[in-house]
PDB file of N, CA and C in Angstrom:
ATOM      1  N   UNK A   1      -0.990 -66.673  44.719  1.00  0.00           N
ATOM      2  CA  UNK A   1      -0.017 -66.427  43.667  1.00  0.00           C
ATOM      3  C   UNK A   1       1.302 -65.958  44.298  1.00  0.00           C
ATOM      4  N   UNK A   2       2.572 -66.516  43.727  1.00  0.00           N
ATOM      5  CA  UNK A   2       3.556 -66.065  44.092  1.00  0.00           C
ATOM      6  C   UNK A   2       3.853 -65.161  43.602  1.00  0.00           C
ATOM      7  N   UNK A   3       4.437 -63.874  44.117  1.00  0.00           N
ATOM      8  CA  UNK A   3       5.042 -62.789  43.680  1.00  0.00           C
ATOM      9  C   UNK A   3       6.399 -62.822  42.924  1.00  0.00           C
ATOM     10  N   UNK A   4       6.701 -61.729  42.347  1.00  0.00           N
ATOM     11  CA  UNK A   4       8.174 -62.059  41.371  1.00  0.00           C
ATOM     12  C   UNK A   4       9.222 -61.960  42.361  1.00  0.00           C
ATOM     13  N   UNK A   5       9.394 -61.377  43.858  1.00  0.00           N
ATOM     14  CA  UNK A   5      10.174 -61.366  44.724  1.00  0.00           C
ATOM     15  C   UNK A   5      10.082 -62.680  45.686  1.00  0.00           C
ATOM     16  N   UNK A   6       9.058 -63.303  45.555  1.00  0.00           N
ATOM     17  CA  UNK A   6       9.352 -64.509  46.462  1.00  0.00           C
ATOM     18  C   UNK A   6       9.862 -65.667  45.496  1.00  0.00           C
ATOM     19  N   UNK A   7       9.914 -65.583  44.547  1.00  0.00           N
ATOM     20  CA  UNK A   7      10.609 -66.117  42.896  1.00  0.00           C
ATOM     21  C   UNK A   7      11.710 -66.262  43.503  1.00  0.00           C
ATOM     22  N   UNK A   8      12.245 -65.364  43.399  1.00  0.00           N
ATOM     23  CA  UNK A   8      14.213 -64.780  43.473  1.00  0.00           C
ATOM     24  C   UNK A   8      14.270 -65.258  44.782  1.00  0.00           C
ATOM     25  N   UNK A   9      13.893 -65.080  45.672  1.00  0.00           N
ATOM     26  CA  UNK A   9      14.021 -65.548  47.396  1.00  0.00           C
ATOM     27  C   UNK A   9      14.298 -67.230  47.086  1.00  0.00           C
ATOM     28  N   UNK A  10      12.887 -67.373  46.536  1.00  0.00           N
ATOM     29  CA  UNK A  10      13.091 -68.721  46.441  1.00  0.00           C
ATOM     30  C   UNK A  10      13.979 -69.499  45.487  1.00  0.00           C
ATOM     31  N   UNK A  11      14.651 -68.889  45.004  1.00  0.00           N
ATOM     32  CA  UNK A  11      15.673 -69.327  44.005  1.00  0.00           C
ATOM     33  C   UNK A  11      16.604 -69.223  44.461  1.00  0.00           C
ATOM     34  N   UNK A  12      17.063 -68.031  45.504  1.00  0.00           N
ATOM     35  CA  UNK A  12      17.906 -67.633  46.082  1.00  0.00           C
ATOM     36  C   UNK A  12      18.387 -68.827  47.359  1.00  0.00           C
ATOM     37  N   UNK A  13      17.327 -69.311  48.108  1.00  0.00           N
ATOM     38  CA  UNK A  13      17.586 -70.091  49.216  1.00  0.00           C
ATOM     39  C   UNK A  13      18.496 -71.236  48.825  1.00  0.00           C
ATOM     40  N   UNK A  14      17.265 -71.971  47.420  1.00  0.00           N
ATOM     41  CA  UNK A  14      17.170 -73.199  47.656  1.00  0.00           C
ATOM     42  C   UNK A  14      18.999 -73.356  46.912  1.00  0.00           C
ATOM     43  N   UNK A  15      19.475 -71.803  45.935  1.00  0.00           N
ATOM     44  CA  UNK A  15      21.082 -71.910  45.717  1.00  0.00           C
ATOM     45  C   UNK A  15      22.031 -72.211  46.817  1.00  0.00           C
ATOM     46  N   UNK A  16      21.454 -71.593  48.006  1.00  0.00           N
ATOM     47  CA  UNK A  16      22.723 -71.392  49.128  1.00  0.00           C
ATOM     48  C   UNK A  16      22.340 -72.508  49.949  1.00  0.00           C
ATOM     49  N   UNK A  17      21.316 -73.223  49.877  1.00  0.00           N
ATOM     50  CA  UNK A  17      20.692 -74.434  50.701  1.00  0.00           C
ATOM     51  C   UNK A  17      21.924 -75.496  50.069  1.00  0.00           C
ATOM     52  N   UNK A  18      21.860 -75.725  48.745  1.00  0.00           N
ATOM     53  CA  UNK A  18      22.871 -76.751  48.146  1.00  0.00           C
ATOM     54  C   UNK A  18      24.303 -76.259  48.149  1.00  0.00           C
ATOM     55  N   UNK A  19      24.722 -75.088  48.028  1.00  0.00           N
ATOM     56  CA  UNK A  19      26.422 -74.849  48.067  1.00  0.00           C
ATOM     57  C   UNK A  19      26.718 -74.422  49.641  1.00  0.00           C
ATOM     58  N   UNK A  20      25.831 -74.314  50.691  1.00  0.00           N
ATOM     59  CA  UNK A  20      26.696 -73.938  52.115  1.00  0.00           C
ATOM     60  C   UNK A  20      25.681 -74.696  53.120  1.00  0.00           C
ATOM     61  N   UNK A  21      26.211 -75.480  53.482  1.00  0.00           N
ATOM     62  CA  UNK A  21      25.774 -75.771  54.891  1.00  0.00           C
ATOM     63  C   UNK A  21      25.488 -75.209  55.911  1.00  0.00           C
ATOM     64  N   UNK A  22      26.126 -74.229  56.200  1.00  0.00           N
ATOM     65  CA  UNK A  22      25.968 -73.168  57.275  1.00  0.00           C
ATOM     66  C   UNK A  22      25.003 -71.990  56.999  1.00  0.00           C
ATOM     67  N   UNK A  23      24.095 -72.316  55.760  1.00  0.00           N
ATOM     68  CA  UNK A  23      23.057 -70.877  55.634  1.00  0.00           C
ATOM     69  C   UNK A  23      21.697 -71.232  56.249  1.00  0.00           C
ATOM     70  N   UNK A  24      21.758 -69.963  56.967  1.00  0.00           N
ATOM     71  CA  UNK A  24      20.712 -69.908  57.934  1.00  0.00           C
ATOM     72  C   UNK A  24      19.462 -69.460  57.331  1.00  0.00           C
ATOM     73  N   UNK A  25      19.129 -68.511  56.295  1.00  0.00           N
ATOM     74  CA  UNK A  25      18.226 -67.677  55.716  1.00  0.00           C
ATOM     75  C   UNK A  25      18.481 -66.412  55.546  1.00  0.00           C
ATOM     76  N   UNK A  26      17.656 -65.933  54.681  1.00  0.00           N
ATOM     77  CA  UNK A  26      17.737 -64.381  54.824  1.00  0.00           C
ATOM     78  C   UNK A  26      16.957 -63.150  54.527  1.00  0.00           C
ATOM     79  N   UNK A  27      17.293 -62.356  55.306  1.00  0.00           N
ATOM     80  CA  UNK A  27      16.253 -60.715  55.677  1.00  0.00           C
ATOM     81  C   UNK A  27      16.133 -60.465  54.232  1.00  0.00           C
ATOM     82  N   UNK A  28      14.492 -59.836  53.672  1.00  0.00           N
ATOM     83  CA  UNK A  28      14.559 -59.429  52.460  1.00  0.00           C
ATOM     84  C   UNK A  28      14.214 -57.639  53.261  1.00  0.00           C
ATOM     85  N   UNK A  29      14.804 -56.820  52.758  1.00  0.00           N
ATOM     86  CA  UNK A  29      14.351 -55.187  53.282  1.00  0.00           C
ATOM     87  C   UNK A  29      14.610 -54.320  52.213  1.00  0.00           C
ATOM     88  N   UNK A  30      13.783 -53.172  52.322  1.00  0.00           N
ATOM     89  CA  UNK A  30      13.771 -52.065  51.371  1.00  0.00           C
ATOM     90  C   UNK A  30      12.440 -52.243  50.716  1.00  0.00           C
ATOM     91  N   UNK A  31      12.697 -51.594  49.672  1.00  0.00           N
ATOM     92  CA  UNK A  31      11.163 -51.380  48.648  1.00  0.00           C
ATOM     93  C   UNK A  31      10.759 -52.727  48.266  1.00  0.00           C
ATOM     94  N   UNK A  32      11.212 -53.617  47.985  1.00  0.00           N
ATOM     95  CA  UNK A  32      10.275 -54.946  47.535  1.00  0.00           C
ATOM     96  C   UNK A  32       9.786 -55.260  48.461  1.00  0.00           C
ATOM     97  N   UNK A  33       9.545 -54.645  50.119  1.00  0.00           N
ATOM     98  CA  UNK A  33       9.006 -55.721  50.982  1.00  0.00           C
ATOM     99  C   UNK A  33       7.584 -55.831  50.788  1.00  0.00           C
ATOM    100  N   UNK A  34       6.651 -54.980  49.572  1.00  0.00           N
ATOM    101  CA  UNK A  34       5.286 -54.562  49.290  1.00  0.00           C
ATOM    102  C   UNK A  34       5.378 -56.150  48.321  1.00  0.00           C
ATOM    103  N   UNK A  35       6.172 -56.865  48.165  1.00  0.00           N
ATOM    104  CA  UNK A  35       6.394 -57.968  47.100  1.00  0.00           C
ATOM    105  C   UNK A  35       5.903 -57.640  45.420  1.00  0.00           C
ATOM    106  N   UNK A  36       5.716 -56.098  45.032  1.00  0.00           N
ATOM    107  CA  UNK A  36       5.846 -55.651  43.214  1.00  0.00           C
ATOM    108  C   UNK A  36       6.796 -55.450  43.372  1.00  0.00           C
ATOM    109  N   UNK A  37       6.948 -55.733  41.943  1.00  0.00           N
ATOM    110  CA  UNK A  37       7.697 -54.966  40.750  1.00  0.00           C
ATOM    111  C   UNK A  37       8.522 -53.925  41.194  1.00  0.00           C
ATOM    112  N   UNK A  38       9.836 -53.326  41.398  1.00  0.00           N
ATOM    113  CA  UNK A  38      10.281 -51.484  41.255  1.00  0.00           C
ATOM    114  C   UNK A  38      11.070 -51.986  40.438  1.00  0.00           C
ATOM    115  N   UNK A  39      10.654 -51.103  38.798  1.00  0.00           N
ATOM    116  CA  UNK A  39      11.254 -50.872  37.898  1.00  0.00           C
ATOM    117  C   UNK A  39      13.026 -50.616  38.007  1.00  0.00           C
ATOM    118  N   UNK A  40      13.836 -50.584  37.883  1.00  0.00           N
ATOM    119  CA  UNK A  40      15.375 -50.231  38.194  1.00  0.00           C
ATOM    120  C   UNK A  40      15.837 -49.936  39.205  1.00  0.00           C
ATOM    121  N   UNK A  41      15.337 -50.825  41.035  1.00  0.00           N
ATOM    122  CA  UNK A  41      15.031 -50.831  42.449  1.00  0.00           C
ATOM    123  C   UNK A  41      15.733 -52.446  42.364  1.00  0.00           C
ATOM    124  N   UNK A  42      17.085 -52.109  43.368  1.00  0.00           N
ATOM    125  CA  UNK A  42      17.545 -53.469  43.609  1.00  0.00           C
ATOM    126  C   UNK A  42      16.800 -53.903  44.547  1.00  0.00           C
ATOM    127  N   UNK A  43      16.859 -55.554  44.509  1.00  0.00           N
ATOM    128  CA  UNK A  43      16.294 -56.174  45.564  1.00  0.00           C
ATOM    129  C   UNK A  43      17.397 -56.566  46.895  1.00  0.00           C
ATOM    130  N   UNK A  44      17.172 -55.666  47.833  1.00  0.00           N
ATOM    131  CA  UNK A  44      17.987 -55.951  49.008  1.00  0.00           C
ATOM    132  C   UNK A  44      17.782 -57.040  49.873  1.00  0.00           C
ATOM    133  N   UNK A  45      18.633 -57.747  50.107  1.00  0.00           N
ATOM    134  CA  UNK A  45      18.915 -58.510  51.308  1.00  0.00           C
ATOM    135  C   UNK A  45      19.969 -58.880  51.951  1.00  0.00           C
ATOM    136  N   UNK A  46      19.890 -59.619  53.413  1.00  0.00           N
ATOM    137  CA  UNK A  46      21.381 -59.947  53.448  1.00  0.00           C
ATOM    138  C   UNK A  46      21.074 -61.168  53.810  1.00  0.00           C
ATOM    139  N   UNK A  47      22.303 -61.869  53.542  1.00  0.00           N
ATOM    140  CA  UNK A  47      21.970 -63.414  53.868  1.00  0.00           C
ATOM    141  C   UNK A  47      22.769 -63.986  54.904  1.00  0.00           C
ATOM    142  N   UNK A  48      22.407 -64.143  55.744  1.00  0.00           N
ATOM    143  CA  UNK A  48      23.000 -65.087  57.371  1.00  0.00           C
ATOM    144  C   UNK A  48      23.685 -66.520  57.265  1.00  0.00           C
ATOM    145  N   UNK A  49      25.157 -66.578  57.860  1.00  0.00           N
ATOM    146  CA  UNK A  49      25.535 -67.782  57.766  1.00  0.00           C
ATOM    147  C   UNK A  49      26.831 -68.068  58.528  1.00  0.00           C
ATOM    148  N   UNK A  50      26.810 -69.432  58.998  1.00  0.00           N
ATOM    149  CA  UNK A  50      27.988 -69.659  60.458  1.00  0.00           C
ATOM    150  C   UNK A  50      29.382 -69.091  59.926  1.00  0.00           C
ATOM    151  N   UNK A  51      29.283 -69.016  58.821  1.00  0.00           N
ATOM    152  CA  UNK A  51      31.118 -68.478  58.392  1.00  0.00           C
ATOM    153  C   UNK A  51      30.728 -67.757  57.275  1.00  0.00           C
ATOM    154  N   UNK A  52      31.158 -66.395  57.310  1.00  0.00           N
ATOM    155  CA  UNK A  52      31.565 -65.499  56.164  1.00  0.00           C
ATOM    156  C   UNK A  52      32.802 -64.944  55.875  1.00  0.00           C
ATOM    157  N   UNK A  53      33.127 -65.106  54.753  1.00  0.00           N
ATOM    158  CA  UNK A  53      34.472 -64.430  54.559  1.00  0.00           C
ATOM    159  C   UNK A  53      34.903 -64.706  53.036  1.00  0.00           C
ATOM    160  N   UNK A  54      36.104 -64.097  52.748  1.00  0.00           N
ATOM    161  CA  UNK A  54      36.656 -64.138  51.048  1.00  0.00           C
ATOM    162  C   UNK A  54      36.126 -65.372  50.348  1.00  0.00           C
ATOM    163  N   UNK A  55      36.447 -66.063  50.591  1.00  0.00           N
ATOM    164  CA  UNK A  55      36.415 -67.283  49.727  1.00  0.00           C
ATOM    165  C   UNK A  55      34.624 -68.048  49.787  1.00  0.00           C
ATOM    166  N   UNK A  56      34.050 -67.653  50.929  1.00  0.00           N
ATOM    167  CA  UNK A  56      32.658 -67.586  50.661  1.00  0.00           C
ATOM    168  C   UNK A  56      32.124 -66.229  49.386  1.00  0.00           C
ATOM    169  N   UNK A  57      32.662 -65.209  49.167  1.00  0.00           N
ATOM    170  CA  UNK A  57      31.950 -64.697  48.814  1.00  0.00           C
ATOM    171  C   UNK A  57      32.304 -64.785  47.491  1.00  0.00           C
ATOM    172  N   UNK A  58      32.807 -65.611  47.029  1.00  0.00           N
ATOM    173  CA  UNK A  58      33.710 -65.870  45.737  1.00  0.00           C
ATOM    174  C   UNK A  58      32.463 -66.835  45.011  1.00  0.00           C
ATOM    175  N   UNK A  59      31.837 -67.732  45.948  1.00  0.00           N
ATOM    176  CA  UNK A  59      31.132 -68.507  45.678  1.00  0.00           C
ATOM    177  C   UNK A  59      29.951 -68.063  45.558  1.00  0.00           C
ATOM    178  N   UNK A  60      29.407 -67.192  46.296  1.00  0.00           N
ATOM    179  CA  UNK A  60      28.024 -66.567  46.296  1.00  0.00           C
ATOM    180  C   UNK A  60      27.880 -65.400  45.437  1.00  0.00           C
ATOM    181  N   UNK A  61      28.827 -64.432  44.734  1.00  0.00           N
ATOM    182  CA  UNK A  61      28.633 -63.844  43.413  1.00  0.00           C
ATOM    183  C   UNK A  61      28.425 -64.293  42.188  1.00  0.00           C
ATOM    184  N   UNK A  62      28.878 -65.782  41.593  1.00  0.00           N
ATOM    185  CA  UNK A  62      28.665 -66.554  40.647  1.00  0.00           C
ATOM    186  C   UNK A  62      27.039 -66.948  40.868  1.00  0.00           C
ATOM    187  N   UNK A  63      26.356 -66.759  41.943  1.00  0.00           N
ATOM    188  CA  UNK A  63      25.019 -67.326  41.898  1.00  0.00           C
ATOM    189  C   UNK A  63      24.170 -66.343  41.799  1.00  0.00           C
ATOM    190  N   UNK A  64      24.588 -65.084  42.442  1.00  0.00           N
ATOM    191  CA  UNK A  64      23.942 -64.275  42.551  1.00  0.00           C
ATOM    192  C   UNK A  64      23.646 -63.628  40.686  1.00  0.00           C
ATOM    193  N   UNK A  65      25.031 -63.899  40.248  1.00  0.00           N
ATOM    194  CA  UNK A  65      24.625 -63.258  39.067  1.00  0.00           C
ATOM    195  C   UNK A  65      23.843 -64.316  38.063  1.00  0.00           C
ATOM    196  N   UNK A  66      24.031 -65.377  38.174  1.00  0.00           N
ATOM    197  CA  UNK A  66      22.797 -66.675  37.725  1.00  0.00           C
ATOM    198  C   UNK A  66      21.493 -66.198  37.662  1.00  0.00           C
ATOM    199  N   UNK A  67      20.572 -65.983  39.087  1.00  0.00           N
ATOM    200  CA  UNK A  67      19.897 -65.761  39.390  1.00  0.00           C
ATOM    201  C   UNK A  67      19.287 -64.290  38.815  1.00  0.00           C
ATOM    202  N   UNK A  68      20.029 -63.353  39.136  1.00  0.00           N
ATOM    203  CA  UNK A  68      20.118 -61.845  38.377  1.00  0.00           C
ATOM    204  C   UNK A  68      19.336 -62.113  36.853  1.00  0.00           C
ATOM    205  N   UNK A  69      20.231 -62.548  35.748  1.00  0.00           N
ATOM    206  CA  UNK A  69      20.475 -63.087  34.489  1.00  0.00           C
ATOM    207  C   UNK A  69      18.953 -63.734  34.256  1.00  0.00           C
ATOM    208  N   UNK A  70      18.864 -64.900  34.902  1.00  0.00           N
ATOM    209  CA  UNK A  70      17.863 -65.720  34.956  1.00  0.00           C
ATOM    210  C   UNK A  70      16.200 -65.127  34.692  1.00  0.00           C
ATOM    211  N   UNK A  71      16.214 -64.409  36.096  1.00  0.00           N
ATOM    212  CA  UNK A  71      15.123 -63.744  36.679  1.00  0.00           C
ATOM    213  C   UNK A  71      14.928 -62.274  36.209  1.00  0.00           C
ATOM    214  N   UNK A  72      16.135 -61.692  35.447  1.00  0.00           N
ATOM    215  CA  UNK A  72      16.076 -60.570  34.778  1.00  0.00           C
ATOM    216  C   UNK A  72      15.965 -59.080  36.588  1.00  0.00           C
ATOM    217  N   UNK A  73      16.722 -59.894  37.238  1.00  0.00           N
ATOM    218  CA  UNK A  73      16.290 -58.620  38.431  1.00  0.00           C
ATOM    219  C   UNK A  73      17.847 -58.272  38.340  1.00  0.00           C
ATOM    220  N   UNK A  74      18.285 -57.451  39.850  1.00  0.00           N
ATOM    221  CA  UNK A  74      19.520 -56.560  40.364  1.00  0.00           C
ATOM    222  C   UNK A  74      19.091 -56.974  42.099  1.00  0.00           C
ATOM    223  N   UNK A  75      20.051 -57.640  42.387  1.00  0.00           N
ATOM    224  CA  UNK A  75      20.329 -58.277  43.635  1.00  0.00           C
ATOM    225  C   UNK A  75      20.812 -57.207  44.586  1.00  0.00           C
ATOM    226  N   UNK A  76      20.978 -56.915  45.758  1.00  0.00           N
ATOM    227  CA  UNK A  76      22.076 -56.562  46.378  1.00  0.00           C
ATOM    228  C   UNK A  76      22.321 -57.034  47.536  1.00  0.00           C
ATOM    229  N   UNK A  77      23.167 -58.096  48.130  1.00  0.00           N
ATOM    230  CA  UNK A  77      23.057 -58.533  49.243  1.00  0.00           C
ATOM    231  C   UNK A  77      24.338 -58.757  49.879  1.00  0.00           C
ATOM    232  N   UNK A  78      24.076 -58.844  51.062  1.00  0.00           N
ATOM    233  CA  UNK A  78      24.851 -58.478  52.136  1.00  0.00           C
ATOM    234  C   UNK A  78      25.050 -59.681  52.430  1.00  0.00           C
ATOM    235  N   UNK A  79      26.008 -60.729  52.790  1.00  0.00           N
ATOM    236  CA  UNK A  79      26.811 -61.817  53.232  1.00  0.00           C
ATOM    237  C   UNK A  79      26.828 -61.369  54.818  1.00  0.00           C
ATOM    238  N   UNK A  80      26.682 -62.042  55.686  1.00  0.00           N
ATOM    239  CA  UNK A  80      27.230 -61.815  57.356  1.00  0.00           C
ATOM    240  C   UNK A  80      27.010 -63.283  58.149  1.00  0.00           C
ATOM    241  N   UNK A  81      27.938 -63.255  59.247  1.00  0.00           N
ATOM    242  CA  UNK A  81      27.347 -63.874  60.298  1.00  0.00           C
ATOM    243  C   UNK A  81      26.035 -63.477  61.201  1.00  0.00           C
ATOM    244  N   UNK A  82      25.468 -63.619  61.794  1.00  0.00           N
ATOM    245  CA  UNK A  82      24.777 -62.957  62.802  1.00  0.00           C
ATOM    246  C   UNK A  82      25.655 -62.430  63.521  1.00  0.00           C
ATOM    247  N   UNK A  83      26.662 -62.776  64.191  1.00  0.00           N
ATOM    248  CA  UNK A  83      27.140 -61.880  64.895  1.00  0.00           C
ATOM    249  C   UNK A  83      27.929 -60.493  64.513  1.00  0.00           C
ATOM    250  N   UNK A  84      28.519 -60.798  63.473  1.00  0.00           N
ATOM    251  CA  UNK A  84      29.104 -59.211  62.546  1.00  0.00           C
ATOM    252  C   UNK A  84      27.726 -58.346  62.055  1.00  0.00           C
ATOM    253  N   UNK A  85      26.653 -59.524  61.375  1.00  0.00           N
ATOM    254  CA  UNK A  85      25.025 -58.084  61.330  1.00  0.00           C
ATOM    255  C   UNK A  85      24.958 -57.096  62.365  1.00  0.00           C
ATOM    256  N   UNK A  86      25.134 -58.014  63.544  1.00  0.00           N
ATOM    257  CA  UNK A  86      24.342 -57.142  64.956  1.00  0.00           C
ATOM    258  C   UNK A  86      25.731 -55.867  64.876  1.00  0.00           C
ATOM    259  N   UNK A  87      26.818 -56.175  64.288  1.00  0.00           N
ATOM    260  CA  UNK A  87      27.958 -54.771  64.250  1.00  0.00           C
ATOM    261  C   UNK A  87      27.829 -53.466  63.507  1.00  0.00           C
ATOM    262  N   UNK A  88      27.288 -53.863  62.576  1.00  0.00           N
ATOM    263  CA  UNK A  88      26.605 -53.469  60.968  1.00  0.00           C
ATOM    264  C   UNK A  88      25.720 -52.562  61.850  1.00  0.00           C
ATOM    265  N   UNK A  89      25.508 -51.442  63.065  1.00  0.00           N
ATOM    266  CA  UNK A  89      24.661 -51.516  63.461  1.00  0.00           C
ATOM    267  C   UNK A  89      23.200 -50.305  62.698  1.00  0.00           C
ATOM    268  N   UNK A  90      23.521 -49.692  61.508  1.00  0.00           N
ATOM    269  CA  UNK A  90      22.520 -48.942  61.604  1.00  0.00           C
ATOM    270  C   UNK A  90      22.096 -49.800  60.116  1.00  0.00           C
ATOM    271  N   UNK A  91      22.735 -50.775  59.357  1.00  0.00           N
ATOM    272  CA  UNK A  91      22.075 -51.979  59.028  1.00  0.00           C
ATOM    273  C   UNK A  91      21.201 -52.566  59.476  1.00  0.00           C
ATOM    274  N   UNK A  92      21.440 -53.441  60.395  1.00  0.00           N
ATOM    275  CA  UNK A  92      20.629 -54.254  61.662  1.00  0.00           C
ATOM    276  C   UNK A  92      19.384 -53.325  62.040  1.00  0.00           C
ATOM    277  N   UNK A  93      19.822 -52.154  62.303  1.00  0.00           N
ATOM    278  CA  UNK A  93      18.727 -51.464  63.029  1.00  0.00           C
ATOM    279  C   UNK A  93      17.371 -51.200  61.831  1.00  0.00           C
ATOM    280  N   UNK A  94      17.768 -50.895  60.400  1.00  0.00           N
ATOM    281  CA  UNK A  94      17.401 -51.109  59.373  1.00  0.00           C
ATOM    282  C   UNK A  94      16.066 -52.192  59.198  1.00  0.00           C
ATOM    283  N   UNK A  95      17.293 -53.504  59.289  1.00  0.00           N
ATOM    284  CA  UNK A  95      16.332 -54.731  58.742  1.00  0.00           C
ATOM    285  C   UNK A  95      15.424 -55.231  59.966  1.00  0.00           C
ATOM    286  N   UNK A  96      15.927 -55.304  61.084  1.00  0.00           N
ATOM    287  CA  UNK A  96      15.481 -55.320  62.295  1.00  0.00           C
ATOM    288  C   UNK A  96      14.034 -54.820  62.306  1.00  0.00           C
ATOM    289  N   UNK A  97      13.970 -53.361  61.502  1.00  0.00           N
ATOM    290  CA  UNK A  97      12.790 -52.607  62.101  1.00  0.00           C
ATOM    291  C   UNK A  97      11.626 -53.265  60.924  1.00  0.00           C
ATOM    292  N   UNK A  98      12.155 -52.929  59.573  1.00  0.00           N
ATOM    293  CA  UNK A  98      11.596 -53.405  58.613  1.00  0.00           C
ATOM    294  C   UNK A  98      11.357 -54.553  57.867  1.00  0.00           C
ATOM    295  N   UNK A  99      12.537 -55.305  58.201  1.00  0.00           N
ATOM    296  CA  UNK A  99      12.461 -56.560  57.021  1.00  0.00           C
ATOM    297  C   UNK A  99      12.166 -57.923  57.221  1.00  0.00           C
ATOM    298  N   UNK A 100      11.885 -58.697  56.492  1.00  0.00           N
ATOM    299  CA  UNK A 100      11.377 -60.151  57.384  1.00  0.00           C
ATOM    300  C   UNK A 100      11.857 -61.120  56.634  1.00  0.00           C
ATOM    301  N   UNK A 101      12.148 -62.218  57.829  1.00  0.00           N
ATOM    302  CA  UNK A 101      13.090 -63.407  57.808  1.00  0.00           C
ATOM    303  C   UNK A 101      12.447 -64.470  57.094  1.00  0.00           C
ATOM    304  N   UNK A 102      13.313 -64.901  55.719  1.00  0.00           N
ATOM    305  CA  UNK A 102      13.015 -66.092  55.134  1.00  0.00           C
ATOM    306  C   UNK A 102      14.236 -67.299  55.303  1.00  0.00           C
ATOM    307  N   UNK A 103      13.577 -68.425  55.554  1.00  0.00           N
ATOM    308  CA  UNK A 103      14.952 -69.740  56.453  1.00  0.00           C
ATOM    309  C   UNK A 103      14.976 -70.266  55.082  1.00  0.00           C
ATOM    310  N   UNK A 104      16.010 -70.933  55.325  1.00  0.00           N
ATOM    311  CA  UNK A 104      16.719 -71.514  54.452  1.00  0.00           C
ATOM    312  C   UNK A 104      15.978 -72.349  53.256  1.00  0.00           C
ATOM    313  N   UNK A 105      14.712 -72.407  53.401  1.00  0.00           N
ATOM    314  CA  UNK A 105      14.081 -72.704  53.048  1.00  0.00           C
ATOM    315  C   UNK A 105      13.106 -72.052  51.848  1.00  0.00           C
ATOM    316  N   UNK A 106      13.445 -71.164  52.559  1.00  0.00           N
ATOM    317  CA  UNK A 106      12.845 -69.671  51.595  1.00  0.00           C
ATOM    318  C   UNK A 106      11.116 -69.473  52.451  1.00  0.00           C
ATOM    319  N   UNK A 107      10.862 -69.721  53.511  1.00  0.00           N
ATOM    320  CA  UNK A 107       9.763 -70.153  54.180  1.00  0.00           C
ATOM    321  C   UNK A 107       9.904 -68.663  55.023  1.00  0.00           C
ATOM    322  N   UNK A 108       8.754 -67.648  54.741  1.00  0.00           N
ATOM    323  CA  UNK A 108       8.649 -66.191  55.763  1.00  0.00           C
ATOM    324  C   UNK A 108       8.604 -66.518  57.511  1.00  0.00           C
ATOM    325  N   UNK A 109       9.210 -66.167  58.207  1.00  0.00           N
ATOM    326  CA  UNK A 109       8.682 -66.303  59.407  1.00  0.00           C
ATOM    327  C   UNK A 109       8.569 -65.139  60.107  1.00  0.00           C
ATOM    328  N   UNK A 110       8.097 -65.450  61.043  1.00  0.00           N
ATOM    329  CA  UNK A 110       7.428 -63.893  62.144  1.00  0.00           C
ATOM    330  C   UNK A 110       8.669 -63.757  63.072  1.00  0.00           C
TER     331      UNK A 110
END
């Protein structure tokens, strides 16, 4: 059975799979990584991709709140390159320790 957080992941990918070419996947971390339910507990992530900046993120709030709406959750995610994450550093050190990588695909990997 799929969980209600791999729902949103997976809704989440397959959005940024069709509007950006350059998305790599992304870290889900914090309290949903148990994959229940937290009652009024955003779902954190950040999402990885070859170019971030203004006018990307113009595009990825209109989906995010789709998805939100849709799925009845509270998103919170973080836009980066990999290389600005690894700057982010007590972020990184964060998801790094705890959180695990879904590709673009919305597919978990180790």
């Amino acid at each position: 059975m799929t969980s209600p957080v791999h729902k949103v992941i997976k809704a989440l990918t397959s959005a940024f799979r069709k509007n950006f070419n350059d998305f790599k996947g992304v870290y889900l971390f914090g309290q949903f990584l148990d994959g229940k339910n937290h009652e009024g507990e955003d779902i954190e992530m950040v999402a990885i991709f070859d170019v971030e900046d203004k006018s990307k993120r113009e595009e990825i709030w209109p989906i995010i709140g789709k998805i939100e709406t849709e799925m009845n959750v509270c998103i919170d995610l973080y836009p980066y390159t990999m290389e600005d994450f690894k700057k982010d550093e007590d972020l990184y050190d964060e998801v790094m320790e705890e959180g695990i990588f879904f590709d673009a695909l919305g597919i978990m990997k180790d």
